[in-house]
N, C-alpha and C. Protein backbone atom coordinates (compact mmCIF):
# COMPACT_ATOMS: atom_id res chain seq x y z
N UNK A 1 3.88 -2.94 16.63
CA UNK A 1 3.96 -1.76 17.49
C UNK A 1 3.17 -2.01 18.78
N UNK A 2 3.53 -1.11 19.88
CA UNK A 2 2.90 -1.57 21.20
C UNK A 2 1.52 -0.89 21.17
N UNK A 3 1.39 0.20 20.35
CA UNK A 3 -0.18 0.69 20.32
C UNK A 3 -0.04 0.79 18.74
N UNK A 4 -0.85 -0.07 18.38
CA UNK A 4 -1.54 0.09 17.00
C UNK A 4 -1.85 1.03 16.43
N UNK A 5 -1.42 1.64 14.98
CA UNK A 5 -2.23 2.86 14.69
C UNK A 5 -3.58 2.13 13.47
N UNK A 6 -4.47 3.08 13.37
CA UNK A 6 -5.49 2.66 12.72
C UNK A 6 -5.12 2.64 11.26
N UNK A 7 -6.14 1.79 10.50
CA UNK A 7 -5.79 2.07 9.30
C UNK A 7 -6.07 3.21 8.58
N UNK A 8 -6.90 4.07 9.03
CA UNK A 8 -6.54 5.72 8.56
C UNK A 8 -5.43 6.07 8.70
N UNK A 9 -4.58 6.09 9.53
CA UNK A 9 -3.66 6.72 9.74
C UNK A 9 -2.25 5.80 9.29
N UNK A 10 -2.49 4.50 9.04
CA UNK A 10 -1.14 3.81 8.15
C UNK A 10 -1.57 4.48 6.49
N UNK A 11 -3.04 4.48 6.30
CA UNK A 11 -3.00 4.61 4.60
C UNK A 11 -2.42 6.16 4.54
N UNK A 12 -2.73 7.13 5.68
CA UNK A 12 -1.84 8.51 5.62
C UNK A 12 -0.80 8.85 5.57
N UNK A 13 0.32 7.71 6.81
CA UNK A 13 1.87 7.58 6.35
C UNK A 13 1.88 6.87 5.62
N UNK A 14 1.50 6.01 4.48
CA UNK A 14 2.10 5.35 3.85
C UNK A 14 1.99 6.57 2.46
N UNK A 15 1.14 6.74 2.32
CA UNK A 15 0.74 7.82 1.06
C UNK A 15 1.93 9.14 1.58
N UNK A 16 2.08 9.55 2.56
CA UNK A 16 3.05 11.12 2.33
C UNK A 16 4.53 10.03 2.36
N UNK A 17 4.75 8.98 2.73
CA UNK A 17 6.18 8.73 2.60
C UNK A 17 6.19 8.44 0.88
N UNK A 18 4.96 7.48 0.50
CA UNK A 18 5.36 7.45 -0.98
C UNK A 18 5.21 8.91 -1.75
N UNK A 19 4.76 10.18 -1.53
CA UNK A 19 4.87 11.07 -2.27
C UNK A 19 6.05 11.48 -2.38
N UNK A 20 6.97 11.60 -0.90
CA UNK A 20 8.11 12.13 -0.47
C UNK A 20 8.93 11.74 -1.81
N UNK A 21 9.13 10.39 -1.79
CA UNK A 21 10.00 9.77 -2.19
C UNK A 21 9.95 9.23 -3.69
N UNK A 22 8.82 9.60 -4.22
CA UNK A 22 8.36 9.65 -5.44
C UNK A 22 7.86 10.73 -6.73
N UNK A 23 7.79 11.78 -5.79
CA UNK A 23 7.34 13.30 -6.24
C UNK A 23 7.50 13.98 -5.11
N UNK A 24 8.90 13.91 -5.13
CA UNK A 24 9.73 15.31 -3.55
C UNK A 24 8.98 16.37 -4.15
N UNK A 25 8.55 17.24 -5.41
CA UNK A 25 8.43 18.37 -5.67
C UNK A 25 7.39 19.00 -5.15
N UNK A 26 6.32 17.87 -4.58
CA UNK A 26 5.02 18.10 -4.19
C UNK A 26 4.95 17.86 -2.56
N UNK A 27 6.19 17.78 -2.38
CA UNK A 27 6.06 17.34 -0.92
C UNK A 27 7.06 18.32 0.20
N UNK A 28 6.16 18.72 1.24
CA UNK A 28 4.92 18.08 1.93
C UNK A 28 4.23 18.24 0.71
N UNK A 29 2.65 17.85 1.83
CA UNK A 29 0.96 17.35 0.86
C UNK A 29 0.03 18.44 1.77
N UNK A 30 -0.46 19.15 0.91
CA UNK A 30 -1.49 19.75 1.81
C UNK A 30 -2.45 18.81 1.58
N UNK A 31 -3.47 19.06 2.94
CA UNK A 31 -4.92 18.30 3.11
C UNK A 31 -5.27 17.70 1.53
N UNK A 32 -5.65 18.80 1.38
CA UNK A 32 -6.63 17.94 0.29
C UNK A 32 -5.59 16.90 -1.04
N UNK A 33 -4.38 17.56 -1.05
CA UNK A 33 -3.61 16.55 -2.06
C UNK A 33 -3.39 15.18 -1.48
N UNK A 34 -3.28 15.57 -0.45
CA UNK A 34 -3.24 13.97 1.11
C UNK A 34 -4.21 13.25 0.65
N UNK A 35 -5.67 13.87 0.24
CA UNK A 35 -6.75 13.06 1.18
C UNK A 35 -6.57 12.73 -0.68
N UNK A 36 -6.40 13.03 -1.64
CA UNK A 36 -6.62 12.49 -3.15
C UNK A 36 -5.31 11.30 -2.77
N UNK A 37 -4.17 11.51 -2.73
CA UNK A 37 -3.32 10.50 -2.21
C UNK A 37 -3.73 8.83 -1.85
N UNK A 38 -4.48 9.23 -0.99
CA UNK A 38 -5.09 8.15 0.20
C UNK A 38 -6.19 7.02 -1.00
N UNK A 39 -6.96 8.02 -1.74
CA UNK A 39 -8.02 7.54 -2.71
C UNK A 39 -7.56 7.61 -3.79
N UNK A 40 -6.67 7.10 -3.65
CA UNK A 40 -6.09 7.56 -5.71
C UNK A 40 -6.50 5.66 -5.60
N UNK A 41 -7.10 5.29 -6.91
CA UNK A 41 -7.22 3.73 -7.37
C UNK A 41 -6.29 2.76 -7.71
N UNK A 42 -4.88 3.67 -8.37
CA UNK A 42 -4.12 2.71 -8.50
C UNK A 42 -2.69 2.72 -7.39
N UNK A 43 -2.13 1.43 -7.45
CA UNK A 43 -0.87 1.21 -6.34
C UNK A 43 -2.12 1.33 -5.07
N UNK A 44 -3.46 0.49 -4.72
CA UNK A 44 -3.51 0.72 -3.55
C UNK A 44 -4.97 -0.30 -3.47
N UNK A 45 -4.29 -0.88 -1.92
CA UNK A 45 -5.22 -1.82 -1.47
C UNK A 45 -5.62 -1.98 0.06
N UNK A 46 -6.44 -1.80 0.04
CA UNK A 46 -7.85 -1.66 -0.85
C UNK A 46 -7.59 -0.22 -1.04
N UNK A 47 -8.52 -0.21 -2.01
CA UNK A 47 -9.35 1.33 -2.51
C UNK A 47 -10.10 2.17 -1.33
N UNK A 48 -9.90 3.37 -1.33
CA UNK A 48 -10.62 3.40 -0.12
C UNK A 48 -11.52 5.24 -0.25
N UNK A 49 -11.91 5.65 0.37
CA UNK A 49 -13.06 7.17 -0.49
C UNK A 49 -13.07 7.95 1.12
N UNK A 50 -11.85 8.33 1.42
CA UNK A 50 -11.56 9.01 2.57
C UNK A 50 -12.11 10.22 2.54
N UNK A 51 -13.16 10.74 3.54
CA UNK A 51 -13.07 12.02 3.71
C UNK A 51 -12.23 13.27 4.22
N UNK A 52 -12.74 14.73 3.94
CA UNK A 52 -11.43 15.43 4.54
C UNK A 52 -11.34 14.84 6.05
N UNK A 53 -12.55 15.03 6.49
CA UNK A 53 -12.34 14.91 8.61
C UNK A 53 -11.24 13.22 8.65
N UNK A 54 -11.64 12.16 7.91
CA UNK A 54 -10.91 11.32 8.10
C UNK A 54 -9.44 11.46 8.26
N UNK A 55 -9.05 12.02 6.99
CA UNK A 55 -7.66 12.36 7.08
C UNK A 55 -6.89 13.17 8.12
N UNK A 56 -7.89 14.22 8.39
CA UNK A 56 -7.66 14.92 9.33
C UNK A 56 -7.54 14.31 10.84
N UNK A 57 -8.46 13.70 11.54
CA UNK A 57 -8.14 12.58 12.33
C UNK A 57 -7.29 11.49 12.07
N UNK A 58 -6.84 11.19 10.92
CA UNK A 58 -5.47 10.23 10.95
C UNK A 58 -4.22 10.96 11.47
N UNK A 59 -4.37 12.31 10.74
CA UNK A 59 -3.03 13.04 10.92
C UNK A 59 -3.13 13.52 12.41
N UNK A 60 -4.24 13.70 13.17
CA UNK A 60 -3.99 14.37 14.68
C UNK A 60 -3.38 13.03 15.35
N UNK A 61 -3.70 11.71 15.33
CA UNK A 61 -3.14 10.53 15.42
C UNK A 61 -1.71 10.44 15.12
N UNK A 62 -1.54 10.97 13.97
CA UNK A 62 -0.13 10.49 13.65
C UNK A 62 0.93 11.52 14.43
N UNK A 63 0.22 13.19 14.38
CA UNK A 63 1.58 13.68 15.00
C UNK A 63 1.33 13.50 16.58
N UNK A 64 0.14 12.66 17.43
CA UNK A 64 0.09 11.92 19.08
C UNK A 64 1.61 11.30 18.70
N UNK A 65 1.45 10.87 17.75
CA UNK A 65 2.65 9.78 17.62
C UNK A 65 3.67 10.28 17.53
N UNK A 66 4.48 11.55 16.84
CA UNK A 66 5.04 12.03 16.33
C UNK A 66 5.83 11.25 15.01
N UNK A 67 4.79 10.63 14.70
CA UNK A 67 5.22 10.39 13.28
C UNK A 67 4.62 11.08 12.16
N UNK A 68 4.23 12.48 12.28
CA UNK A 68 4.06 13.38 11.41
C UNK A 68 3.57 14.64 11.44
N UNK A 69 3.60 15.62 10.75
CA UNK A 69 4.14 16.96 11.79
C UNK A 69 3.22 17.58 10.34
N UNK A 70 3.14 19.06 11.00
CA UNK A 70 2.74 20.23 9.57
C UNK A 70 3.44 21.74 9.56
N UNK A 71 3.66 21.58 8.38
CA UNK A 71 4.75 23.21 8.15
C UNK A 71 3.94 23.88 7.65
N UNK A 72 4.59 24.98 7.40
CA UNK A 72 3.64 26.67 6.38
C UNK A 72 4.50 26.59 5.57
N UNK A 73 4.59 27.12 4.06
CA UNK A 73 5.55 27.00 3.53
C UNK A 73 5.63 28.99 3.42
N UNK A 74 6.48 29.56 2.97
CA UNK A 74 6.91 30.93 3.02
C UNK A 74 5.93 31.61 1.81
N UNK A 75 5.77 32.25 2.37
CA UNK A 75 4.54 33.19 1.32
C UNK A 75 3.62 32.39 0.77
N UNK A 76 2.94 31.45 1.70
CA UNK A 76 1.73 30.52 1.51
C UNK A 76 1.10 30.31 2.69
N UNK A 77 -0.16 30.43 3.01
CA UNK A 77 -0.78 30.09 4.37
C UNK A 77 -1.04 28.56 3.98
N UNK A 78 -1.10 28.05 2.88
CA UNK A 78 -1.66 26.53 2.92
C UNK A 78 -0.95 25.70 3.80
N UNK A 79 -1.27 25.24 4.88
CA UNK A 79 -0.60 23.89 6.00
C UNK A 79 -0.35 22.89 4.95
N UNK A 80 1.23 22.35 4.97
CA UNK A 80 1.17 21.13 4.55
C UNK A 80 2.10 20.22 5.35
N UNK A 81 1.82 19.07 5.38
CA UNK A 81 1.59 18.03 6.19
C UNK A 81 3.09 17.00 5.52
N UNK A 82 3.72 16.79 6.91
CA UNK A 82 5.33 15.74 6.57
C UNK A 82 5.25 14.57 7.06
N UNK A 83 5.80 13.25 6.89
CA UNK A 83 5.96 12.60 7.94
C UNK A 83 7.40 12.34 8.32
N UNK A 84 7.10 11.49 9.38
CA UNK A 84 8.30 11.56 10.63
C UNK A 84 8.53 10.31 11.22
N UNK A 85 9.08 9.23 9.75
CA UNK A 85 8.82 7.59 9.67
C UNK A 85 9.93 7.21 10.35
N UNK A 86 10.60 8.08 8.96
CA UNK A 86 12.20 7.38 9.16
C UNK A 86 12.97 8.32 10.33
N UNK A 87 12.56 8.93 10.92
CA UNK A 87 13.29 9.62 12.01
C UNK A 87 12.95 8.66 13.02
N UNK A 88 11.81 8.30 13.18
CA UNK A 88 10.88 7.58 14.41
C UNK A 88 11.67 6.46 14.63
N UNK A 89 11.81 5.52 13.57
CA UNK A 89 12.50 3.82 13.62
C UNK A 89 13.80 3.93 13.06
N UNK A 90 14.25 5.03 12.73
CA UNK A 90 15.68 5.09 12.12
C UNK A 90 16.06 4.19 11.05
N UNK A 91 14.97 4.67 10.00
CA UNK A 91 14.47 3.64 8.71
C UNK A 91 16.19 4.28 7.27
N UNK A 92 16.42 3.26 6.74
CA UNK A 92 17.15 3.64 5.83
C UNK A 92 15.94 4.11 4.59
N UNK A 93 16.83 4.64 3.54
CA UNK A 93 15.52 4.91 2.53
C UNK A 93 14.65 3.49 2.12
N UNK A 94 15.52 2.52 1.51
CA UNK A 94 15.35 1.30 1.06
C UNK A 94 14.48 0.79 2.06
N UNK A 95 14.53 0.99 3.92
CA UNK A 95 13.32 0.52 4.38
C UNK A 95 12.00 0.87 4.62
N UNK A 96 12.06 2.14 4.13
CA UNK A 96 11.29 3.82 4.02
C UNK A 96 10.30 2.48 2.68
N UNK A 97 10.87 2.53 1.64
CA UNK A 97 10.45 1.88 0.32
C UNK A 97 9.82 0.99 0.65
N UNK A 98 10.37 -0.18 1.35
CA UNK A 98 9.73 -1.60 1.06
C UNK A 98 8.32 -1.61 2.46
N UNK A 99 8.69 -0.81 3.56
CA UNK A 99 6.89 -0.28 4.68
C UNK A 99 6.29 0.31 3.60
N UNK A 100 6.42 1.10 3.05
CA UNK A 100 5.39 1.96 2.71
C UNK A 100 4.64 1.63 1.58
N UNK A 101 5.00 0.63 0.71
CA UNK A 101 4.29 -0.87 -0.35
C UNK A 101 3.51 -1.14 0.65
N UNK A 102 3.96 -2.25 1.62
CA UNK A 102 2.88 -2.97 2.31
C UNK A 102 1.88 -2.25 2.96
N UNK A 103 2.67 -0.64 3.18
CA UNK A 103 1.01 0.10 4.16
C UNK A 103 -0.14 0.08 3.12
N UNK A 104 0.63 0.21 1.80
CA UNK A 104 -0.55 0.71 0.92
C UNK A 104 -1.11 -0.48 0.13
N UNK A 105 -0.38 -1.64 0.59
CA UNK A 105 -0.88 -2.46 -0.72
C UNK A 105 -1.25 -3.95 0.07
N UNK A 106 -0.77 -3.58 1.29
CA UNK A 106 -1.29 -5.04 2.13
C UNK A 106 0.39 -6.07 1.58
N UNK A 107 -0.16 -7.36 2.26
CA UNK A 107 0.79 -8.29 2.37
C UNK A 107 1.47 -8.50 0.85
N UNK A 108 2.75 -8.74 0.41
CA UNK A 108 3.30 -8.56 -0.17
C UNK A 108 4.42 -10.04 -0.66
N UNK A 109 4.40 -10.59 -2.35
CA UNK A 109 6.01 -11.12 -2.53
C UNK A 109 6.76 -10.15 -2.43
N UNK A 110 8.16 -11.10 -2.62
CA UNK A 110 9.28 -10.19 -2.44
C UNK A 110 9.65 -9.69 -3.83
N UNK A 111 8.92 -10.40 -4.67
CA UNK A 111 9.06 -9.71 -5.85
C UNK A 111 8.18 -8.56 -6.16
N UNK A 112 7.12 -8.76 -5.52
CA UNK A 112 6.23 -7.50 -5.59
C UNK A 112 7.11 -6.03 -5.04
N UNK A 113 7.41 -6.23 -3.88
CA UNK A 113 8.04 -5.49 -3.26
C UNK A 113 9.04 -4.68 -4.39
N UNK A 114 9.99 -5.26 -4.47
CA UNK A 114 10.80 -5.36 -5.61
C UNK A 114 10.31 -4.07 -6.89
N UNK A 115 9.43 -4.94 -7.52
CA UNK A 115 8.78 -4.27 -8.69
C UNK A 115 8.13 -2.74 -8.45
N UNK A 116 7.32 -3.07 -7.42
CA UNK A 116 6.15 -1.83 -6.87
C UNK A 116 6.73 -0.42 -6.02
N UNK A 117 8.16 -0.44 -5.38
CA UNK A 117 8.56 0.37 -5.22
C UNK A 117 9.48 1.38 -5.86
N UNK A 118 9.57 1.08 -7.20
CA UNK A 118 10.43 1.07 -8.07
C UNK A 118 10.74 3.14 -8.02
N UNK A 119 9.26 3.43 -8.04
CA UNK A 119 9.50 5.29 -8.25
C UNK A 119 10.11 5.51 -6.65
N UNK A 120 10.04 4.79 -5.70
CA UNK A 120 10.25 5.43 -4.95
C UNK A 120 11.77 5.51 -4.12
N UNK A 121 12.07 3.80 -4.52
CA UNK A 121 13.63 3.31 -4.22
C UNK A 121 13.63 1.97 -5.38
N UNK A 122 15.35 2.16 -6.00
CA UNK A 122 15.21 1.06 -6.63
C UNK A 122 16.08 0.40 -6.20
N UNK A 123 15.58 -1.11 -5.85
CA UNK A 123 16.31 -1.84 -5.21
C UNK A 123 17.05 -2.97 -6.30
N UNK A 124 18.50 -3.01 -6.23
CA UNK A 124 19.78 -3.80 -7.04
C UNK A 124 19.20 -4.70 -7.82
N UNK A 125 18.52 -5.49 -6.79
CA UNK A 125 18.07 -6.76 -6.97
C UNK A 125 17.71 -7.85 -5.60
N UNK A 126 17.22 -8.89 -6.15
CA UNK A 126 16.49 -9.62 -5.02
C UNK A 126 16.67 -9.70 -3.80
N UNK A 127 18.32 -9.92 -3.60
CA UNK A 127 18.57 -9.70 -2.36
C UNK A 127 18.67 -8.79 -1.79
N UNK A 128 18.93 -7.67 -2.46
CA UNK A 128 18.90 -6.61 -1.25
C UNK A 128 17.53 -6.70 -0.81
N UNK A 129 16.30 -6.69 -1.54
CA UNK A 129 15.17 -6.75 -1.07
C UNK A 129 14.83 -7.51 -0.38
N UNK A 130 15.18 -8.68 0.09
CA UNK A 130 15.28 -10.00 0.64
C UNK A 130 15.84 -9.47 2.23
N UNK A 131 17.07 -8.58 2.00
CA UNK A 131 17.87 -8.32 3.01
C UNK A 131 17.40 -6.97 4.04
N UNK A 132 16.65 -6.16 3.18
CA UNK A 132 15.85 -5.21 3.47
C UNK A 132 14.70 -5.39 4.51
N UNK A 133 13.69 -6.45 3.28
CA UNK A 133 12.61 -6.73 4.74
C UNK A 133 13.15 -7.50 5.81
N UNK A 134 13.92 -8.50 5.83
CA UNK A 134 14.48 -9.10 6.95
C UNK A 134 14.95 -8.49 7.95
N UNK A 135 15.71 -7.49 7.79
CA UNK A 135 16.18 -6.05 8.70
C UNK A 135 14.81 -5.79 9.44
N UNK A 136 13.26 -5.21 8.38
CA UNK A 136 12.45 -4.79 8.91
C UNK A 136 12.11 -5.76 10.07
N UNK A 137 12.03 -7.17 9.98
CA UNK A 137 11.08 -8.16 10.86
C UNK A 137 12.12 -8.72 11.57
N UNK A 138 13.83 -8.37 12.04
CA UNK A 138 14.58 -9.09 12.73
C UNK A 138 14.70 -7.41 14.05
N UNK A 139 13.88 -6.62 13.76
CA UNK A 139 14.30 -5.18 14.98
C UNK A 139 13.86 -5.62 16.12
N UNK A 140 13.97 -5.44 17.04
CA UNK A 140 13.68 -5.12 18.71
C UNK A 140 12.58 -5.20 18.62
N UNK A 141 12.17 -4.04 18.02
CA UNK A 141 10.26 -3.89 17.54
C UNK A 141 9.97 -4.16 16.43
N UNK A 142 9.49 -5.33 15.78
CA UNK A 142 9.55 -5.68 14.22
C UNK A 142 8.45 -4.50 13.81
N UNK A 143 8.89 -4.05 13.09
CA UNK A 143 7.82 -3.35 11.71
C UNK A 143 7.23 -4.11 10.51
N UNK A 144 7.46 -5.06 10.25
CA UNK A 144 7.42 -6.06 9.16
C UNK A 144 7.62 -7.80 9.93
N UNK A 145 6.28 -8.63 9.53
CA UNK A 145 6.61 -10.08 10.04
C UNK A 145 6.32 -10.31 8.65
N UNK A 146 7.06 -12.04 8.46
CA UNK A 146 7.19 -12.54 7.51
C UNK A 146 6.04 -13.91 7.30
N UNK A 147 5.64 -14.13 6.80
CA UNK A 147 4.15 -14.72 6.06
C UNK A 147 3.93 -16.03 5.89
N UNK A 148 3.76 -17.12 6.37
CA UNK A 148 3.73 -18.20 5.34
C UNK A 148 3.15 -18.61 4.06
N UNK A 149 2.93 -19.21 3.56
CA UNK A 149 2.42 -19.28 2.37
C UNK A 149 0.62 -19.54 2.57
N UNK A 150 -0.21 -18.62 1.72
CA UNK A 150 -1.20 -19.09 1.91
C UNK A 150 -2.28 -20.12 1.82
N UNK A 151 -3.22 -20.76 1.41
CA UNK A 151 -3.84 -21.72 0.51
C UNK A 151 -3.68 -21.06 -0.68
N UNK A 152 -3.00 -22.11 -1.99
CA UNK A 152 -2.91 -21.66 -3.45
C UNK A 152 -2.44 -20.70 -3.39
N UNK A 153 -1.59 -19.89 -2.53
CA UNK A 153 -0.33 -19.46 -2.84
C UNK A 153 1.29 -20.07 -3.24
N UNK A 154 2.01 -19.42 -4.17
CA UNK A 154 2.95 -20.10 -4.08
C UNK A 154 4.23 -20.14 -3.52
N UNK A 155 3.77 -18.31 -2.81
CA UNK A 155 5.05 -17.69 -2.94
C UNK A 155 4.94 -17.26 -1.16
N UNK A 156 5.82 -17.05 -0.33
CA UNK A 156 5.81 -16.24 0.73
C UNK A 156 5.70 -15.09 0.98
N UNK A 157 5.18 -14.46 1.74
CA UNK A 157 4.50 -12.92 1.82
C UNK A 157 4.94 -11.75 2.96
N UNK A 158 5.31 -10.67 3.25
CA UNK A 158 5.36 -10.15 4.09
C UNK A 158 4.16 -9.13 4.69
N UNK A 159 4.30 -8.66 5.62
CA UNK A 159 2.94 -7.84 5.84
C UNK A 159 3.73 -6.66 7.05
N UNK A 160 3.17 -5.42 7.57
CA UNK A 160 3.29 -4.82 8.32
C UNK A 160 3.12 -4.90 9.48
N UNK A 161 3.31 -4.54 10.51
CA UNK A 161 2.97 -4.71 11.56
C UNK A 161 1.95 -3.20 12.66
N UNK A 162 2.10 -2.41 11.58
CA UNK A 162 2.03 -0.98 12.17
C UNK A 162 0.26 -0.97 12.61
N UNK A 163 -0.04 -1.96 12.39
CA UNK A 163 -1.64 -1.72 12.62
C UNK A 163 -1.67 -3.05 14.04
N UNK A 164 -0.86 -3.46 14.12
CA UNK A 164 -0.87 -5.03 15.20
C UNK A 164 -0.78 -5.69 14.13
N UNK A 165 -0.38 -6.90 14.72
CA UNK A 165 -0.25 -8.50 15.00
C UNK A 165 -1.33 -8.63 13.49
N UNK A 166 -0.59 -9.52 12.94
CA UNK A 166 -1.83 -10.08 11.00
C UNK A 166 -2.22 -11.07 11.94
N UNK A 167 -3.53 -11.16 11.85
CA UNK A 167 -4.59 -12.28 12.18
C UNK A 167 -4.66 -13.31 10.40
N UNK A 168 -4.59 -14.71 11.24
CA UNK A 168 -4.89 -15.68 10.19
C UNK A 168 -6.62 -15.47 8.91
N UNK A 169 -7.31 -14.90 10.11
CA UNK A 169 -8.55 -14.74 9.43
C UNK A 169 -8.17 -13.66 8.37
N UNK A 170 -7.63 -12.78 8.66
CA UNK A 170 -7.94 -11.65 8.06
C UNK A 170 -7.12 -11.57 6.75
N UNK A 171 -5.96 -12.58 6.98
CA UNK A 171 -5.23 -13.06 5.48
C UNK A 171 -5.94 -13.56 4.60
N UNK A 172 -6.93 -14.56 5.58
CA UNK A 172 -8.32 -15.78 4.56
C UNK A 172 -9.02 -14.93 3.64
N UNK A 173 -9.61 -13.58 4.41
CA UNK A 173 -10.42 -12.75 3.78
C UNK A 173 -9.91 -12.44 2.70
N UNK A 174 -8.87 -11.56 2.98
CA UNK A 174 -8.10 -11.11 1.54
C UNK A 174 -8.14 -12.06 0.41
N UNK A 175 -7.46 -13.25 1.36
CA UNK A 175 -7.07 -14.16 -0.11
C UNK A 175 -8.42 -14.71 -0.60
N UNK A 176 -9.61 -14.65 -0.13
CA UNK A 176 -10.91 -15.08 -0.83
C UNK A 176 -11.15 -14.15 -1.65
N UNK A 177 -11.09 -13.02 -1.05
CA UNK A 177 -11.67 -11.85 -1.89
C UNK A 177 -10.61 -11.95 -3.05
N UNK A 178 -9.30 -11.75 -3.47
CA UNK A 178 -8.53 -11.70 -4.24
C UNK A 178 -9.47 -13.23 -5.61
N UNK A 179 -9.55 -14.20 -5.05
CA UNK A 179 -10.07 -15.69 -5.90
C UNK A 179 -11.34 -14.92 -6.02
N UNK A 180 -12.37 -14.47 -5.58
CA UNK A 180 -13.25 -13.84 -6.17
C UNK A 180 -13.78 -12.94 -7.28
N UNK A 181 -12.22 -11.95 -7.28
CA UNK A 181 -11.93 -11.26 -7.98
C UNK A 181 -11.75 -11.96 -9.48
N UNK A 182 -10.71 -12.98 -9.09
CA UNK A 182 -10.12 -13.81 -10.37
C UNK A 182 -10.91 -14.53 -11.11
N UNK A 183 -12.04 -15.09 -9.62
CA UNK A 183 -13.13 -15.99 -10.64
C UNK A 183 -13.99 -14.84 -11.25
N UNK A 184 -14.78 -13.93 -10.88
CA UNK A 184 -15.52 -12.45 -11.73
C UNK A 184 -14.87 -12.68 -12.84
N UNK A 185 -13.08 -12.50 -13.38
CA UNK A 185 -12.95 -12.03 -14.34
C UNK A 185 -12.90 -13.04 -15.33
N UNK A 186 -12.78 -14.45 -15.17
CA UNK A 186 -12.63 -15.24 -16.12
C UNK A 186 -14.13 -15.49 -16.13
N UNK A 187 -14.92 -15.43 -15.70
CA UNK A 187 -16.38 -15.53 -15.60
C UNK A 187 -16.61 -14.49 -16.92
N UNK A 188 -16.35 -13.18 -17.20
CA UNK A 188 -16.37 -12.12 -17.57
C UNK A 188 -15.57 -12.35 -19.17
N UNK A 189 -14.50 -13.22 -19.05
CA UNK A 189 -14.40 -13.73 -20.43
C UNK A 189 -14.70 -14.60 -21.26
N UNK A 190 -15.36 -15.65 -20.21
CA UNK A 190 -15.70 -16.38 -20.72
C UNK A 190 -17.45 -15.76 -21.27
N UNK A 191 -18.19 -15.14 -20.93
CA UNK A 191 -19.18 -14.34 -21.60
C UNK A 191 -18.49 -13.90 -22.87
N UNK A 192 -17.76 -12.89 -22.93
CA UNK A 192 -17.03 -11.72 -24.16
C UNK A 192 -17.05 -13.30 -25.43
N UNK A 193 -16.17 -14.45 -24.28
CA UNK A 193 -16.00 -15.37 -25.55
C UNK A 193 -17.22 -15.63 -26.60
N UNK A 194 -17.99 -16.46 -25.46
CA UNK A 194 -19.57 -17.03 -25.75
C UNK A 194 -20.28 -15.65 -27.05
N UNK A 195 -20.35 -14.75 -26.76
CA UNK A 195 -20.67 -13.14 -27.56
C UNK A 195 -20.07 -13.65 -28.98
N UNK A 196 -18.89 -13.55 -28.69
CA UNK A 196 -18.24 -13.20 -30.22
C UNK A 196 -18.53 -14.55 -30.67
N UNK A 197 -18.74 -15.87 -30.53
CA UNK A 197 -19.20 -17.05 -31.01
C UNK A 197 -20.66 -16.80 -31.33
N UNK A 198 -21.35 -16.30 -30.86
CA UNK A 198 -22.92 -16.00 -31.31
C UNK A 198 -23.02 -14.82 -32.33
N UNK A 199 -22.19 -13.95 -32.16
CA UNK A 199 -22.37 -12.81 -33.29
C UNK A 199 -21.43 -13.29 -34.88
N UNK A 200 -20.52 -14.44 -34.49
CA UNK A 200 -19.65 -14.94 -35.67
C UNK A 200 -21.25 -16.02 -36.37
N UNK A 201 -21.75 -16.46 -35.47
CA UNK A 201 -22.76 -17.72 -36.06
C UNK A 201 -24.36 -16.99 -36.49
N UNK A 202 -24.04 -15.86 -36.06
CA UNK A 202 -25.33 -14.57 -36.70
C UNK A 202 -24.89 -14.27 -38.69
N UNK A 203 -23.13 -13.82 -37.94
CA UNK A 203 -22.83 -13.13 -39.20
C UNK A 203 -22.61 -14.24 -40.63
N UNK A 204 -22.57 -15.18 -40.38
CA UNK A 204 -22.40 -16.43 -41.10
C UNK A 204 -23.65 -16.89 -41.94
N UNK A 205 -25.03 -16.37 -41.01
CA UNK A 205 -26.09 -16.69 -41.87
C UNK A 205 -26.51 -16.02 -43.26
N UNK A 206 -25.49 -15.03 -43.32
CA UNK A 206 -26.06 -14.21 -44.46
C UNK A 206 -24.94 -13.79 -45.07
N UNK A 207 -23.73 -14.84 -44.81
CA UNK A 207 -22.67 -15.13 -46.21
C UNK A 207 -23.05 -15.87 -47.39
């Protein structure tokens, strides 16, 4: 995009397009279901502990943009809050689906893609998904660039564009932090292991 929106305000459209399209019944989102949205732990990367004012400044951002607007609903004063994605880029649903993974989940396989949008669009199979993001990263104005492979990756990745241009560093980060993660947890079993070998060679002394 020619002006970047912040990442407050991608984790805000990405969260009301996945409600839309995943739980229409709840949608719009008033504030505060938004701002639980944004911080819910799972389907989302990073994690993040948004306040109300945050959200609230994403959304005055987003409708500058007019990519998202707020209604009253009829015999309710509660404001709740729409967005205005697929009107903006003239997104099909299926491309509605496969942005709004990467707003929330960062760079992406195509199988991820695939799998992770599943409540919200289900896509045939590979290729359409294949054919989908390619649409996104072949527009006038790409919304989606396509990834090379990282160190000890195996697979190719897509990412968004709605925040600017993916910096090489900022892929490094991720992907360290991600091997960090991985080493913690085998670190973490390999303890549990070591445990149950010391409590088996405890319980043994007094067979």
């Amino acid at each position: 995009m020619e002006t970047p929106l912040s990442k407050e305000a991608v984790r805000v459209l990405g969260a009301l397009v996945e409600k839309e399209m995943s739980t229409p019944e709840y949608y719009p989102m008033t504030l505060n279901a938004l701002r639980n949205a944004c911080n819910q732990k799972s389907n989302r990367s990073p994690v993040v502990t948004y306040a109300e004012i945050d959200v609230m400044e994403a959304l005055d951002e987003l409708q500058q943009r007019r990519l998202a607007g707020h209604v009253t609903g009829a015999g309710s004063r509660a404001v709740k809050y729409r967005h205005a994605l697929s009107e903006a880029f003239s997104l099909t649903a299926a491309e509605c689906a496969g942005l709004a993974c990467l707003m929330l989940r960062g760079p992406q396989t195509i199988g991820e893609v695939r799998s992770r949008t599943g409540r919200m669009y289900a896509f045939d199979d590979m290729a359409e998904t294949i054919e989908t993001l390619e649409r996104l990263c072949s527009r006038g104005e790409p919304l989606v660039v396509h990834l090379g492979r990282m160190p000890g990756q195996k697979e190719v990745r897509f990412a968004h564009l709605l925040s600017g241009s993916v910096t090489e560093s900022a892929l490094l980060s991720a992907s360290v932090g991600e091997s960090a993660s991985g080493a913690e947890l085998e670190e973490l079993r390999l303890e549990l292991r070591r445990l149950r070998e010391d409590f088996e060679a405890f319980r043994r002394q007094f067979e």
